[in-house]
Protein backbone atom coordinates (compact mmCIF):
# COMPACT_ATOMS: atom_id res chain seq x y z
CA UNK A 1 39.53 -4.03 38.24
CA UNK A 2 42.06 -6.16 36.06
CA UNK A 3 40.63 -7.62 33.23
CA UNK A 4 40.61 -11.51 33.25
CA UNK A 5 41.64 -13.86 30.25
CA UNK A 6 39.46 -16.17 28.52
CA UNK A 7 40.83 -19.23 30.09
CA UNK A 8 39.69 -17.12 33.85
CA UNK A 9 36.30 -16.23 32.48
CA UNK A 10 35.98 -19.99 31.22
CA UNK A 11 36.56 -21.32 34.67
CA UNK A 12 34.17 -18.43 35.87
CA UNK A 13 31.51 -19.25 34.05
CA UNK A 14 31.84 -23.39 33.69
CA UNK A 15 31.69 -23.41 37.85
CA UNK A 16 29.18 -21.07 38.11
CA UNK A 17 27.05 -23.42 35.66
CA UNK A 18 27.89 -26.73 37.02
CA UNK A 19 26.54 -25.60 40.98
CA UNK A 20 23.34 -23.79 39.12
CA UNK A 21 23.23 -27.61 37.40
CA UNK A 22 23.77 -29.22 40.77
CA UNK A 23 21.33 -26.57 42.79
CA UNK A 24 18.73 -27.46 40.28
CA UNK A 25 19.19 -31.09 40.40
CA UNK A 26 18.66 -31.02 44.54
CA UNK A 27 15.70 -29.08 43.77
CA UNK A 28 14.00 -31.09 41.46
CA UNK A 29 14.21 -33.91 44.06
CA UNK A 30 12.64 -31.22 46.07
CA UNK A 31 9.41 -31.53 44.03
CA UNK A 32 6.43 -33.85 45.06
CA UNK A 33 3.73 -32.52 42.95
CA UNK A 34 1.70 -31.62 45.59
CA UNK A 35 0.17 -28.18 46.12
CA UNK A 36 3.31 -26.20 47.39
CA UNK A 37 5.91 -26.48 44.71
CA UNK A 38 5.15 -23.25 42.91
CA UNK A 39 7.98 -21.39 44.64
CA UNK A 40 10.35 -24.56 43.77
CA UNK A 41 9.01 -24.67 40.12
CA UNK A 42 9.77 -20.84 39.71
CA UNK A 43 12.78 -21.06 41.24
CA UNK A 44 13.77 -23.81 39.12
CA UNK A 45 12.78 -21.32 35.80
CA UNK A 46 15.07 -18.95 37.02
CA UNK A 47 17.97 -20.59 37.54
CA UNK A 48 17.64 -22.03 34.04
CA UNK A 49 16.89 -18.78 32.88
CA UNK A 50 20.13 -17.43 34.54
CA UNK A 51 21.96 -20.76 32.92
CA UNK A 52 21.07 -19.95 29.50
CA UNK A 53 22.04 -16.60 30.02
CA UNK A 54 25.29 -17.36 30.99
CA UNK A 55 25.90 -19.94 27.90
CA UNK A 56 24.18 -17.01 25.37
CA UNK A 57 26.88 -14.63 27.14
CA UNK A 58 29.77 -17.20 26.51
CA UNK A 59 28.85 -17.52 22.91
CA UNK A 60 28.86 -13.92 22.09
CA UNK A 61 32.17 -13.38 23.63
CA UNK A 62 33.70 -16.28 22.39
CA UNK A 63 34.50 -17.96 26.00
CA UNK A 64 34.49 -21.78 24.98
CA UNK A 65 32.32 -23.66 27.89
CA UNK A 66 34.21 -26.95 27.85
CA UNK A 67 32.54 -29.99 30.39
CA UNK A 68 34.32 -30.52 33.73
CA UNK A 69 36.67 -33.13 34.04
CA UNK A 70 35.52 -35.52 36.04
């Protein structure tokens, strides 16, 4: 498998966090607080879980995580 540059891995990982961002946010508006939302609630954790993740693996390989242009 060919090994990407940082710029690659950048776009990689700044898509893959803006959807997670985006599924989260749809989820959340999901939520009623009503008996029910403990599968949305934990799936919430684990996509931020995943999220940080990602960021704490950016930072250690020194993949700059710069905002989307919008």
């Amino acid at each position: 498998m060919p090994q990407m540059d940082k710029r690659a891995k950048e776009v990689v990982l700044r898509t893959a966090i803006t959807n997670l961002e985006i599924q989260r946010a749809s989820i959340a508006r999901l939520l009623t607080g009503k008996r029910g939302d403990g599968r949305l609630n934990c799936a919430l954790e684990k996509m931020q879980a995943a999220e940080d993740a990602m960021r704490e693996w950016a930072a250690k390989n020194d993949v700059p995580i710069r905002p989307m242009k919008t």
